[in-house]
Protein backbone atom coordinates (compact mmCIF):
# COMPACT_ATOMS: atom_id res chain seq x y z
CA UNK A 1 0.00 0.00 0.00
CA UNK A 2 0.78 3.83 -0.84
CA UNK A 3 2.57 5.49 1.75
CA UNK A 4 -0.34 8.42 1.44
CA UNK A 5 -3.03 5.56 0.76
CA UNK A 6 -1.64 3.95 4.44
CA UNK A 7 -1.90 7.75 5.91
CA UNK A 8 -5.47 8.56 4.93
CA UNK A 9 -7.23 4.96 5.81
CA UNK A 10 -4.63 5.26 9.38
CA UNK A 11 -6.24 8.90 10.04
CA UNK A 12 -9.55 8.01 9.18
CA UNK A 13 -9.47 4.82 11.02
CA UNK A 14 -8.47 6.95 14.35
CA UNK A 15 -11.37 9.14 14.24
CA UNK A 16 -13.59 6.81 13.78
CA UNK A 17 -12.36 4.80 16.63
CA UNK A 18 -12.15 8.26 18.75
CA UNK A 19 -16.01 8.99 17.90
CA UNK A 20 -17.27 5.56 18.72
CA UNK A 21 -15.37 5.34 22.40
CA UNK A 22 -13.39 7.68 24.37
CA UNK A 23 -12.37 4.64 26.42
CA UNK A 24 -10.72 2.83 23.68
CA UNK A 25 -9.58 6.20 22.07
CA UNK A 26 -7.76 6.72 25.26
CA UNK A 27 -6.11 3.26 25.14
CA UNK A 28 -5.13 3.12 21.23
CA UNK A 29 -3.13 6.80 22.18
CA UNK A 30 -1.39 4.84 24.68
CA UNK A 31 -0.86 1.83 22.43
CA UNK A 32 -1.99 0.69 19.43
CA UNK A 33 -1.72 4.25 17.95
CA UNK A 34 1.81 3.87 17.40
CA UNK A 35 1.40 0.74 15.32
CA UNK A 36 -1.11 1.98 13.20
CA UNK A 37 1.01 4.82 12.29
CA UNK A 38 4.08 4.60 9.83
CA UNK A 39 6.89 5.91 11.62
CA UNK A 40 8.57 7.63 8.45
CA UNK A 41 4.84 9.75 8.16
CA UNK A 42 4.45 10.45 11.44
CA UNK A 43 8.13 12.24 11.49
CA UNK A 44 7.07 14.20 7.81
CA UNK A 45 3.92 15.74 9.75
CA UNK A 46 6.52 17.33 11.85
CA UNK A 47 7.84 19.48 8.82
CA UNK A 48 6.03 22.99 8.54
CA UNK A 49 5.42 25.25 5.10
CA UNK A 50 6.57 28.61 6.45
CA UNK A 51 4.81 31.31 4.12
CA UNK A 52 7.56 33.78 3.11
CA UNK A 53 4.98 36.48 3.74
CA UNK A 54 3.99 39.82 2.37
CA UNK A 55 7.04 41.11 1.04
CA UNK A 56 7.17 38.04 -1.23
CA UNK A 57 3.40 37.03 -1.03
CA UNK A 58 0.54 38.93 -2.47
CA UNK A 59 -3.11 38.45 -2.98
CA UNK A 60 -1.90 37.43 -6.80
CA UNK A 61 -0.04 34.16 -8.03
CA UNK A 62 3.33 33.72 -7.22
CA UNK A 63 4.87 30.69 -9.04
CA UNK A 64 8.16 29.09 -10.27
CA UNK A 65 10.48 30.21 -7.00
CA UNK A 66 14.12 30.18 -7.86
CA UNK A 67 16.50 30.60 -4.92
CA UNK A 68 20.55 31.54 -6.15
CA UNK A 69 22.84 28.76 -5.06
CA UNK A 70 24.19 31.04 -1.87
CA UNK A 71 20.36 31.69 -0.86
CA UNK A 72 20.38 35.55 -0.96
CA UNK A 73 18.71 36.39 -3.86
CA UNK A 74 15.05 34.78 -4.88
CA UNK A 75 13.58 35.08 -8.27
CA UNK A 76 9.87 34.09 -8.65
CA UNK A 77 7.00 35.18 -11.23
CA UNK A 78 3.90 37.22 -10.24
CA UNK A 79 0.76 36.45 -12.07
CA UNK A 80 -1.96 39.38 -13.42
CA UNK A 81 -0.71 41.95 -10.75
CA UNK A 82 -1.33 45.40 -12.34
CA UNK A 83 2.59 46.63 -12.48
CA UNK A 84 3.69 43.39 -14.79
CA UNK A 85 4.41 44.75 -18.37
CA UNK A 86 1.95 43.20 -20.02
CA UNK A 87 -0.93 43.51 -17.97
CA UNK A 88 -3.12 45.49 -20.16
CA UNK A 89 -3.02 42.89 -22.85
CA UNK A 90 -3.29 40.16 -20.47
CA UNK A 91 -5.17 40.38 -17.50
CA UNK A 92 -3.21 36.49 -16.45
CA UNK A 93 0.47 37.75 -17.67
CA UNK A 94 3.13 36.68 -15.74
CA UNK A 95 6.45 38.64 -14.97
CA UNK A 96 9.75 38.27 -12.99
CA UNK A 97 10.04 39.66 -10.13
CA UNK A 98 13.29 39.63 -7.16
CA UNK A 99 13.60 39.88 -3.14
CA UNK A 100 16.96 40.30 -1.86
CA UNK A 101 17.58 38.41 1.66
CA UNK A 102 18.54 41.15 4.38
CA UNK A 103 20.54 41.21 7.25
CA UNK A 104 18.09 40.37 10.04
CA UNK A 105 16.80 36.90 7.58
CA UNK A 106 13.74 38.74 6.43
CA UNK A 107 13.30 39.48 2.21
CA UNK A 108 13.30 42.73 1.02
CA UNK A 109 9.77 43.84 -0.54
CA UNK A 110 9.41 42.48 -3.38
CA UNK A 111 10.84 44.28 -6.60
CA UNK A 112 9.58 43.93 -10.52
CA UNK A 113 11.95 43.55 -13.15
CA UNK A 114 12.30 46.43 -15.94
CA UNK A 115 14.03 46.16 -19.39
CA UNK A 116 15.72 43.77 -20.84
CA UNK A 117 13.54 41.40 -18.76
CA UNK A 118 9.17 41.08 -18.82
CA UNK A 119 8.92 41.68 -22.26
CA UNK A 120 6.67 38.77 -22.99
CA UNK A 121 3.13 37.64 -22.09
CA UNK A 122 4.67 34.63 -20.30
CA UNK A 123 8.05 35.37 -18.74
CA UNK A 124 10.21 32.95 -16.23
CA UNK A 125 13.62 32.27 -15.17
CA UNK A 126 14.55 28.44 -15.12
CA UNK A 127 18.39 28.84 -14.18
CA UNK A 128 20.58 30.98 -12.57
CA UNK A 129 24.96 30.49 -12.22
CA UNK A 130 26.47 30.37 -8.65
CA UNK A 131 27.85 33.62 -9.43
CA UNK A 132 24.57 35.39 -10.18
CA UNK A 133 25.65 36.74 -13.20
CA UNK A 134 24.41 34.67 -16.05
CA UNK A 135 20.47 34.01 -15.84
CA UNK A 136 18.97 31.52 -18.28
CA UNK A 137 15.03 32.93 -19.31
CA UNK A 138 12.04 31.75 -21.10
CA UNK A 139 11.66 31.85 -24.71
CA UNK A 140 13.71 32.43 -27.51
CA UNK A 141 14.82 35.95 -27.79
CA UNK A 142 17.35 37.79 -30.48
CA UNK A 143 17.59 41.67 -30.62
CA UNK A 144 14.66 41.98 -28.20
CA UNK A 145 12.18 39.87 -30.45
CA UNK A 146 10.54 36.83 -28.92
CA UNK A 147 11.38 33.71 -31.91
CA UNK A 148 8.99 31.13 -29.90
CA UNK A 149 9.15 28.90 -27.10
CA UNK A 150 12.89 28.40 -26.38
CA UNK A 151 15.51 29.43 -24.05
CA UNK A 152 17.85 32.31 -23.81
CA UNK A 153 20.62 33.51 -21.21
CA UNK A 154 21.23 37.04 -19.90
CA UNK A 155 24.67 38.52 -18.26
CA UNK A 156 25.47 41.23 -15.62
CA UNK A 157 27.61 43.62 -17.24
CA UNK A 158 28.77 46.67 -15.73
CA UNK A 159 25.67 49.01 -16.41
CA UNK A 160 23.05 46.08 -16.01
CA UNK A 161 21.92 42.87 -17.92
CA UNK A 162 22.30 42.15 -21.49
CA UNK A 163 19.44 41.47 -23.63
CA UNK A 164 18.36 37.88 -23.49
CA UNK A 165 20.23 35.86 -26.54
CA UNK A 166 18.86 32.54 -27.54
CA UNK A 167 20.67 29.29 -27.13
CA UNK A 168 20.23 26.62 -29.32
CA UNK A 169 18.65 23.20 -28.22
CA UNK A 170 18.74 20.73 -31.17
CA UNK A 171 15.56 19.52 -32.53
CA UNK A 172 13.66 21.45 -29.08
CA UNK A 173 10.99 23.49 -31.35
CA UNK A 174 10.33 20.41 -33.20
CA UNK A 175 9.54 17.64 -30.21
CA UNK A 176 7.88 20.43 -27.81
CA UNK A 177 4.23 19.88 -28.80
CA UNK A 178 2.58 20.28 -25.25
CA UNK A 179 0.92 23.00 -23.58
CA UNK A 180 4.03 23.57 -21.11
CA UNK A 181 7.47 23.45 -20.83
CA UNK A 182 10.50 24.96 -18.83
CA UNK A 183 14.08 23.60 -17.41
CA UNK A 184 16.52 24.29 -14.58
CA UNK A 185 20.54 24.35 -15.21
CA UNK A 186 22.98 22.69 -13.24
CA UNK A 187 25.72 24.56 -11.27
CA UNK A 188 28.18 24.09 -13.47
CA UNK A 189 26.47 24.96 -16.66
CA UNK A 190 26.55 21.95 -18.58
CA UNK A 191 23.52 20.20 -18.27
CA UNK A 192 20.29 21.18 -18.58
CA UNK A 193 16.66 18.74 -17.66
CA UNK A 194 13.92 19.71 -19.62
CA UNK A 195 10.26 19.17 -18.95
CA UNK A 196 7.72 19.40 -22.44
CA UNK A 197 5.30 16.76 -23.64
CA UNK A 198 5.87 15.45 -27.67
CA UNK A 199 2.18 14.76 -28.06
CA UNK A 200 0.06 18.06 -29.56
CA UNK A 201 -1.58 19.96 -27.10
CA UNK A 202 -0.93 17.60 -24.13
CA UNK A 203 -1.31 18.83 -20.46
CA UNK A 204 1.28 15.33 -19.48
CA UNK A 205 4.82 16.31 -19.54
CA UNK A 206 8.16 14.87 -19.47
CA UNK A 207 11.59 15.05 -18.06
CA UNK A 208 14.47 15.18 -20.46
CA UNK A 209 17.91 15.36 -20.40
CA UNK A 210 20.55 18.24 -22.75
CA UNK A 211 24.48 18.82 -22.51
CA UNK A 212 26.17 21.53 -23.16
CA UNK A 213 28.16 21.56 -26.46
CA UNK A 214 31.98 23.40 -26.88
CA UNK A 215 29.94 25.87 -29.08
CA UNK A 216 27.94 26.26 -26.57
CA UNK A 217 24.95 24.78 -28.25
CA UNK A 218 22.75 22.24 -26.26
CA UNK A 219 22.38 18.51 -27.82
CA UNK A 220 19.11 17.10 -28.54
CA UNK A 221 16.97 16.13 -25.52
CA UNK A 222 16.82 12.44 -24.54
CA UNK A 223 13.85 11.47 -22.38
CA UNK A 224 15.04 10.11 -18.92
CA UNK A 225 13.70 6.46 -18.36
CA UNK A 226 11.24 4.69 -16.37
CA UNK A 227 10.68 5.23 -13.16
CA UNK A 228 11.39 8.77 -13.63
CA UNK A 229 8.85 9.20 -16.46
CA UNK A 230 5.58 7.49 -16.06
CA UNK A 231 1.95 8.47 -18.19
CA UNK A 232 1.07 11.04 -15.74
CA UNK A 233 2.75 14.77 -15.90
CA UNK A 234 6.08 15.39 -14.48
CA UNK A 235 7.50 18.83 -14.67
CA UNK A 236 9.31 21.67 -12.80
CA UNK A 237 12.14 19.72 -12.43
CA UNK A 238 15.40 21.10 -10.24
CA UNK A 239 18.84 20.00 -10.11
CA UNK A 240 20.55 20.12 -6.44
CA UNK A 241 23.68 21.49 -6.36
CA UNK A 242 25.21 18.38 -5.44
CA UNK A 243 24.42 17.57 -9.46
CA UNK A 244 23.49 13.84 -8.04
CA UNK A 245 19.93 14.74 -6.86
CA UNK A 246 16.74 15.53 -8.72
CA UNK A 247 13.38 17.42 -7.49
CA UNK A 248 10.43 17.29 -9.64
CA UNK A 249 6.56 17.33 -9.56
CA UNK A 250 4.22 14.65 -10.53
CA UNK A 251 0.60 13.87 -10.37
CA UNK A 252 1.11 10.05 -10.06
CA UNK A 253 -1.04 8.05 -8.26
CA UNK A 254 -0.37 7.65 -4.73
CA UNK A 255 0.27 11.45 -3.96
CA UNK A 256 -1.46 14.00 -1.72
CA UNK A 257 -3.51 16.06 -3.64
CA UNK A 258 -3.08 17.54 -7.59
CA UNK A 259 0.80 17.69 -7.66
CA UNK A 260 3.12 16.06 -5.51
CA UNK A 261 6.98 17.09 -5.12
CA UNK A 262 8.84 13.90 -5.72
CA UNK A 263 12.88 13.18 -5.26
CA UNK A 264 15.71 10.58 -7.20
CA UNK A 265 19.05 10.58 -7.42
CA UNK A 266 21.55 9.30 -10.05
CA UNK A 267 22.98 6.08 -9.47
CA UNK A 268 26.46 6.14 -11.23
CA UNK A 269 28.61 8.14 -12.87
CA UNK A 270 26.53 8.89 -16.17
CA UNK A 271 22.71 10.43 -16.45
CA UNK A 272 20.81 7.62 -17.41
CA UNK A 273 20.10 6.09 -14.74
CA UNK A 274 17.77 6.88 -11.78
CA UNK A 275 16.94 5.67 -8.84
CA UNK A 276 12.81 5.27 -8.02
CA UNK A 277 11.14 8.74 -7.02
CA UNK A 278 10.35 9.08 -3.44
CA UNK A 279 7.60 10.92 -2.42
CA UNK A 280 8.37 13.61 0.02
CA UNK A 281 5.45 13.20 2.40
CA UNK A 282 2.27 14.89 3.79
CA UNK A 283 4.56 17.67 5.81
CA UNK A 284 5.98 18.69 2.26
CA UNK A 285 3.01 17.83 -0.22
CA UNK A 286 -0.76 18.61 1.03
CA UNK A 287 -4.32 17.85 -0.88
CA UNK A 288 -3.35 20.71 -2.65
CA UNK A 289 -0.60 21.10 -5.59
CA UNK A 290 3.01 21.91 -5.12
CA UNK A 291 5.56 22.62 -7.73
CA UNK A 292 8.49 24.00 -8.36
CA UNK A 293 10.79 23.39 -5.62
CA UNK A 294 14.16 24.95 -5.20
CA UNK A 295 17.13 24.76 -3.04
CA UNK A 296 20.47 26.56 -2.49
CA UNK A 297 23.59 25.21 -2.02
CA UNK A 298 23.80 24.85 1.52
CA UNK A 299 20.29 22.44 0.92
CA UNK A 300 19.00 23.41 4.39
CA UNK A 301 15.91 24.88 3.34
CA UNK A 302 13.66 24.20 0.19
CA UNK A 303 11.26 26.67 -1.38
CA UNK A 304 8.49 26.04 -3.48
CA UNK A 305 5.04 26.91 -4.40
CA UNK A 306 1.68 25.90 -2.18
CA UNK A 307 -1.77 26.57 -2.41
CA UNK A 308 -1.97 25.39 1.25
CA UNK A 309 -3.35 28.27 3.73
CA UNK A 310 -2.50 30.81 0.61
CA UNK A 311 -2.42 34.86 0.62
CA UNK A 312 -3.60 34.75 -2.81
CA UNK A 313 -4.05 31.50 -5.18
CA UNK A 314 -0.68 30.28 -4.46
CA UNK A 315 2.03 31.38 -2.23
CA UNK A 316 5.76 31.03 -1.74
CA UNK A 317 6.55 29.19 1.18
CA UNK A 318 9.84 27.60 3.09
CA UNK A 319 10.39 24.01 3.99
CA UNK A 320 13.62 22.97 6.67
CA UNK A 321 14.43 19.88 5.57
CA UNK A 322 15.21 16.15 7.04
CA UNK A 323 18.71 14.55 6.26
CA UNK A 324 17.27 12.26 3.90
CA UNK A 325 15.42 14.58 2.21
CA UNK A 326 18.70 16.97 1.44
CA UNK A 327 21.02 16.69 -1.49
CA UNK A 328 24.94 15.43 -0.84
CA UNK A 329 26.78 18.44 0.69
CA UNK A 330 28.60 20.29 -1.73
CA UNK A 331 31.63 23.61 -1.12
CA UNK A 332 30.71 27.38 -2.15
CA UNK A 333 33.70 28.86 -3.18
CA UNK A 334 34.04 32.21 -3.16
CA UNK A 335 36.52 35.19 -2.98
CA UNK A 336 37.71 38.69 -5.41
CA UNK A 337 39.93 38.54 -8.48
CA UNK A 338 41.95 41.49 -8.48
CA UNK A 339 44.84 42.79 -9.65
CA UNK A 340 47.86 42.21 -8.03
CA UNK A 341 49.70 45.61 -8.44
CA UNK A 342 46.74 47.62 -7.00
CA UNK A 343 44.29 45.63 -5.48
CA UNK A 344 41.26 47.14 -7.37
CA UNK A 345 38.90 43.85 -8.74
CA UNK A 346 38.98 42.81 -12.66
CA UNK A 347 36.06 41.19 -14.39
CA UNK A 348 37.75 37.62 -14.95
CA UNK A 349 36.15 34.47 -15.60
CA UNK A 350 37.03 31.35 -13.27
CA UNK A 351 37.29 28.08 -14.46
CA UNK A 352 37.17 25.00 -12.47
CA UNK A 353 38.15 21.34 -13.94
CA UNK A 354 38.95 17.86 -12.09
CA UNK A 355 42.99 17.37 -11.56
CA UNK A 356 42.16 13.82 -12.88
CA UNK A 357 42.59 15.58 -16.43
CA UNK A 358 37.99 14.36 -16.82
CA UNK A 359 37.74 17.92 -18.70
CA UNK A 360 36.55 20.96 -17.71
CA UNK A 361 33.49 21.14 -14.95
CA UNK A 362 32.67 24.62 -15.42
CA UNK A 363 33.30 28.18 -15.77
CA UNK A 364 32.32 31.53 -13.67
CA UNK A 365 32.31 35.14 -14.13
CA UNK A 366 33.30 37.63 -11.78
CA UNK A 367 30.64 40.63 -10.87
CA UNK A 368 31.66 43.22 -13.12
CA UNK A 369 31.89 45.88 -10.58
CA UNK A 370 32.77 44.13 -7.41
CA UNK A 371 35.28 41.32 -9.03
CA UNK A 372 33.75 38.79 -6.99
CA UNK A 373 33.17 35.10 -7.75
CA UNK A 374 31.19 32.36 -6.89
CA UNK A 375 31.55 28.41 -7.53
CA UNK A 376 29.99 25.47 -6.40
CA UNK A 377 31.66 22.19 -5.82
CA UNK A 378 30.58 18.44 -5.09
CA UNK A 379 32.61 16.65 -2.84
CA UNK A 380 34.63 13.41 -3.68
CA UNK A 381 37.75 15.09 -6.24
CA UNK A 382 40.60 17.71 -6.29
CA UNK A 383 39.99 20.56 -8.60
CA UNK A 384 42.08 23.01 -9.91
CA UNK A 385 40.56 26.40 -10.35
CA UNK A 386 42.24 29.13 -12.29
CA UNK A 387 41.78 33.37 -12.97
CA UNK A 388 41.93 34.81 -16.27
CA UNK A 389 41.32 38.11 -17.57
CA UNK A 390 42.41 40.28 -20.87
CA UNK A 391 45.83 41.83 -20.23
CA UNK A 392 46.73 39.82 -16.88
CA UNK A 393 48.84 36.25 -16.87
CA UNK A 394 45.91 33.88 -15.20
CA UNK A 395 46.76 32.24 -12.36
CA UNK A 396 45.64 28.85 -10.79
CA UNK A 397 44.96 26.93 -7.44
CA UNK A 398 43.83 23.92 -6.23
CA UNK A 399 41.72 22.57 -3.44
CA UNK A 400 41.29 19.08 -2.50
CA UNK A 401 37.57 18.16 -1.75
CA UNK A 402 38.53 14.17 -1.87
CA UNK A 403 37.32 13.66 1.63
CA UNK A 404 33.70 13.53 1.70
CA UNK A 405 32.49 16.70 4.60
CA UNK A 406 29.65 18.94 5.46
CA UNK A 407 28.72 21.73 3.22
CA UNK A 408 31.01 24.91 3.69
CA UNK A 409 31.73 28.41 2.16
CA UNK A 410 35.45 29.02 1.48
CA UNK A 411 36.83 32.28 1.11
CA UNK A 412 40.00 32.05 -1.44
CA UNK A 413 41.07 35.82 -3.31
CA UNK A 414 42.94 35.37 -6.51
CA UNK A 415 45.54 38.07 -7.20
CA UNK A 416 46.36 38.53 -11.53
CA UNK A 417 49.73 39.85 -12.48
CA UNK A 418 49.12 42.20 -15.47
CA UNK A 419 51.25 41.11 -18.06
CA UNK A 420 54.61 43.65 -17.90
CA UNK A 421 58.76 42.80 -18.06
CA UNK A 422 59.67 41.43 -14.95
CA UNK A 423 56.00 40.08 -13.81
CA UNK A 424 56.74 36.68 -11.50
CA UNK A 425 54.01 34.33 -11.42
CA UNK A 426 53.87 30.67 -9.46
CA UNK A 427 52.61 27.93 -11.34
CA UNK A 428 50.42 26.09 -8.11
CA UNK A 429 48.81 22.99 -10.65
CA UNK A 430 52.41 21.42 -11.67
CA UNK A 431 52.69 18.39 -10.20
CA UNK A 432 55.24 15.00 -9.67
CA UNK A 433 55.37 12.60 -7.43
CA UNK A 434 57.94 12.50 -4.81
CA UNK A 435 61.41 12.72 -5.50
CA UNK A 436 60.67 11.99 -9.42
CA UNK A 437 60.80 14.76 -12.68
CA UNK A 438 57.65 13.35 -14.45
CA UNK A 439 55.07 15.53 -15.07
CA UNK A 440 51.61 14.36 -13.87
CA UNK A 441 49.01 14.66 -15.96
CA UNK A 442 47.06 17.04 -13.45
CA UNK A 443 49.72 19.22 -14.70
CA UNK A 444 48.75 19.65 -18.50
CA UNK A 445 46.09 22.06 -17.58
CA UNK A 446 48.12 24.38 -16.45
CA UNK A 447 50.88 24.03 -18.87
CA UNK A 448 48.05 24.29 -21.69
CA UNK A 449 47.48 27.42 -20.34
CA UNK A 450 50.94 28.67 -20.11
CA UNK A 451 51.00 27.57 -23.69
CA UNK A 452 47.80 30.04 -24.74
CA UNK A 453 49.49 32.76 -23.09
CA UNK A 454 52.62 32.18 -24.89
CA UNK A 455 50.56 32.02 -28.58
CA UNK A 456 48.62 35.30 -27.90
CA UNK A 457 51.70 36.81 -26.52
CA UNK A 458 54.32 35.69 -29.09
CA UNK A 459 57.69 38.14 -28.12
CA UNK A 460 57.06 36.83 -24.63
CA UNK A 461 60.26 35.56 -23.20
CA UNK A 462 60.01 33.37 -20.18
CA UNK A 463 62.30 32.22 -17.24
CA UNK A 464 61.29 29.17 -16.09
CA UNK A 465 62.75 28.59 -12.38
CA UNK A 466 62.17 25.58 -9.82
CA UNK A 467 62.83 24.43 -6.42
CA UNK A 468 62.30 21.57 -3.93
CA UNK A 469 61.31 21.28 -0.37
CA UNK A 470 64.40 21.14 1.71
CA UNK A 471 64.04 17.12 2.66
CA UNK A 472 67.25 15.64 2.06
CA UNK A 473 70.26 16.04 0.07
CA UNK A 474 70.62 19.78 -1.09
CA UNK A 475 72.79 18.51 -3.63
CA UNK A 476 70.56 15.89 -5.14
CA UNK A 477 67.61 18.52 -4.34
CA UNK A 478 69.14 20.91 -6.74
CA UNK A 479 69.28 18.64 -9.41
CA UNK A 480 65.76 17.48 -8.68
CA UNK A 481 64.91 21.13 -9.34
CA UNK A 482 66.85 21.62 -12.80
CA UNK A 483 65.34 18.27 -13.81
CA UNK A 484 62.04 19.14 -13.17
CA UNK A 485 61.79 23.29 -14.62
CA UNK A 486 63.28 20.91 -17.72
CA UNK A 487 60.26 18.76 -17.82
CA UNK A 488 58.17 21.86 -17.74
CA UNK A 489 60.49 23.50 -20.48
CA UNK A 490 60.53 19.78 -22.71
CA UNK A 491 56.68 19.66 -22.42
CA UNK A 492 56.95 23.44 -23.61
CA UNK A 493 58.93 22.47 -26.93
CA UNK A 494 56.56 19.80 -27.58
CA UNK A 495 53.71 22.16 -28.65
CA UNK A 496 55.95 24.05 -30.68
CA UNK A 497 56.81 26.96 -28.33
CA UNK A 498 60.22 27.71 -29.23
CA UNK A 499 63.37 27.28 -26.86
CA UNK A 500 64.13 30.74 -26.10
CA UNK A 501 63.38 30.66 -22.61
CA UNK A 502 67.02 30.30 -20.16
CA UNK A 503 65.63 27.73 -17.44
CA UNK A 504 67.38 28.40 -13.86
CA UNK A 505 67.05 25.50 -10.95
């Protein structure tokens, strides 16, 4: 039996039992009560919807929440309220609108979103980068004209957000043949789940699958298997930040009312395969509907929509959730790029790839005006992370998140040399293994960039310099040293830079 079937026949089982004898009502409290009711449910009716109130919450709709991965800024859309853009055209528009989390917890009233944003009948945001600066938006826009259903991504620039740019998803405007359909972006930008139905006109949706190409076009959606997918509607679909677990609604059978918030997580390496969707329970789902769910990084607290003890028809509200209920714990990384002469911050873009050579993971831009950056980062590998901006040597780092911990927010400042005679930079990502002068292959990230530098740059001269810890033999350490800024200088050669670089132990 259905976990929610079990809870409705266990409830109305004890009032019946209360109504017929407050004797034996008194005794099944004492006893019997706690058989007849599934632990697991009894602990979910515990959980409380905390409305987000006014400042978020109106007397109108307010649908698709979107919380940014460090939980201080929340994105949502208003339905038919008389400021949205479109209002006059269509009393049911829907626009974006923003609340900023302040100091004391609370959100900041509510704000509506001007130019280059709202320009449609229908607008949304399904993604938004750990850095905040790159939102992905409803529909297909190019020099402010709507194409059609689609997608498109706007960027923080210096004097405000570009206008919304299309991306291409192969083949999307030719399966999307359903009434609805929307995303959400992982935190690392290269995968994006889809819900839209291929049958005309249908209300039944599905979850599908895109990845991110090197031209930055999307491939062509695959639909995620059984028991992800079934012949009811699934939609509003969210990717944790731990990029492992999945949040989506459904109105399969066995639920709580219309739409039920539902959970799986992948099961190996790759993304096609699931485990089974749990329901989240009665304290997160109700008799009414609930949708579009959304967590930050830290995965303490969910939001999503209910039409449970609503303002208006549906409200924003704020779920704390139970361990088994949150996503793997993931790192935010944050900190300035600046440069390293005066200290004022650059606009730079980060990028962060596994030392195991697996490719690049992902790639952030710093705030325009502030030069700060943001990253998230699953647990379980080493990264290297490295700084570059236009006129400035990048520079990298590492950090080793092998060892499986709690979520945390790092601070880490990156410092770019601006490329002038006499600039000294440390390469962090070289690596060999103890007392050897083989490269690693962790180290051919680095190097490649060294090598980019060197090709846009070409009357660069370099000196390439080493040096060892001070463990044993200086004189064998000194050698150790020269072989090793060889390696570095070999490796060099072998993509045709030229050997006019001295090399110095």
């Amino acid at each position: 039996m259905k976990n929610a079937d079990l809870f409705r026949k266990t409830k109305n089982c004890l009032l019946r039992l209360k109504k017929d004898s407050a004797c034996l009502s008194a005794t099944l409290l004492t006893g019997s009560l706690l058989l007849l009711w599934p632990a697991d449910n009894f602990s979910q009716q515990s959980v409380m919807q905390i409305n987000l109130g006014p400042a978020v919450n109106s007397e109108y709709n307010e649908l698709r929440p979107l919380i940014s991965p460090d939980g201080k800024t929340l994105y949502f859309i208003r339905e038919g309220h008389p400021q949205n853009t479109r209002i006059n055209r269509v009393k049911d528009c829907q626009d974006i609108w923003v609340c900023y989390l302040q100091a004391d917890n609370s959100w900041s009233q509510a704000q509506h979103l001007e130019y280059p944003f709202n320009m449609d009948f229908f607008n949304g945001i399904f993604g938004i980068t750990p850095d905040g600066n790159t939102l992905l938006l409803r529909g297909a826009w190019k020099n402010d004209k709507y194409l059609g259903p689609g997608f498109s991504v706007s960027h923080k620039k210096a004097k405000g957000w570009s206008s919304p740019e299309m991306i291409e998803v192969k083949d999307f405007r030719e399966m999307n043949k359903g009434r609805y359909y929307g995303s959400c972006l992982s935190n690392d930008g290269n995968v994006m789940i889809l819900y839209f139905s291929e049958i005309p006109d249908s209300k039944n949706s599905d979850l599908y699958i895109s990845f991110r190409n090197q031209d930055n076009s999307w491939s062509r959606p695959v639909k995620i298997k059984e028991p992800v997918n079934s012949e009811y509607d699934e939609s509003s679909p969210f990717l944790a930040s731990d990029e492992k677990t999945l949040y989506f609604a459904s109105d399969r059978p066995g639920g709580f009312g219309k739409h039920d918030i539902y959970m799986t997580r992948r099961t190996g390496k790759g993304w096609d395969e699931w485990s089974a969707p749990q329901n989240l329970g009665p304290g997160i789902n109700s008799e009414g509907w609930e949708a579009h769910y959304s967590l930050d990084a830290k995965g303490q607290y969910a939001y999503m929509v209910s039409q449970k003890n609503s303002t208006g028809k549906a409200d924003i509200v704020k779920i704390e959730l139970k361990e088994e209920e949150k996503p793997n714990p993931v790192v935010l990384l944050y900190g300035k790029v600046m440069n390293m002469k005066n200290n004022q911050p650059l606009q730079a873009t980060i990028t962060f790839e596994p030392l195991s050579g697996e490719g690049e993971a992902g790639k952030a831009e710093t705030d325009p005006q502030t030069g700060i950056y943001k990253i998230v980062l699953p647990y379980g590998i080493e990264y290297g992370i490295s700084a570059s901006a236009k006129g400035f040597i990048s520079i990298s780092d590492f950090i080793d998140l092998s060892d499986v911990s709690a979520y945390k927010e790092i601070k880490n400042d990156l410092l770019l040399a601006p490329i002038e005679v006499g600039t000294t930079i440390r390469l962090n990502n070289i690596f060999f293994d103890f007392g050897k002068s083989e490269l690693r292959p962790e180290s051919y990230p680095e190097l490649e960039r060294l090598v980019q530098l060197m090709k846009e740059n070409p009357k660069m001269t370099i000196l390439l310099s080493g040096h060892t810890d001070n463990v044993g033999n200086p004189h064998s350490n000194l050698k150790l040293s020269e072989e090793r800024v060889n390696a570095v200088r070999d490796y060099l050669i072998s993509k045709n830079m030229q050997p006019w670089f001295p090399t110095v132990p």
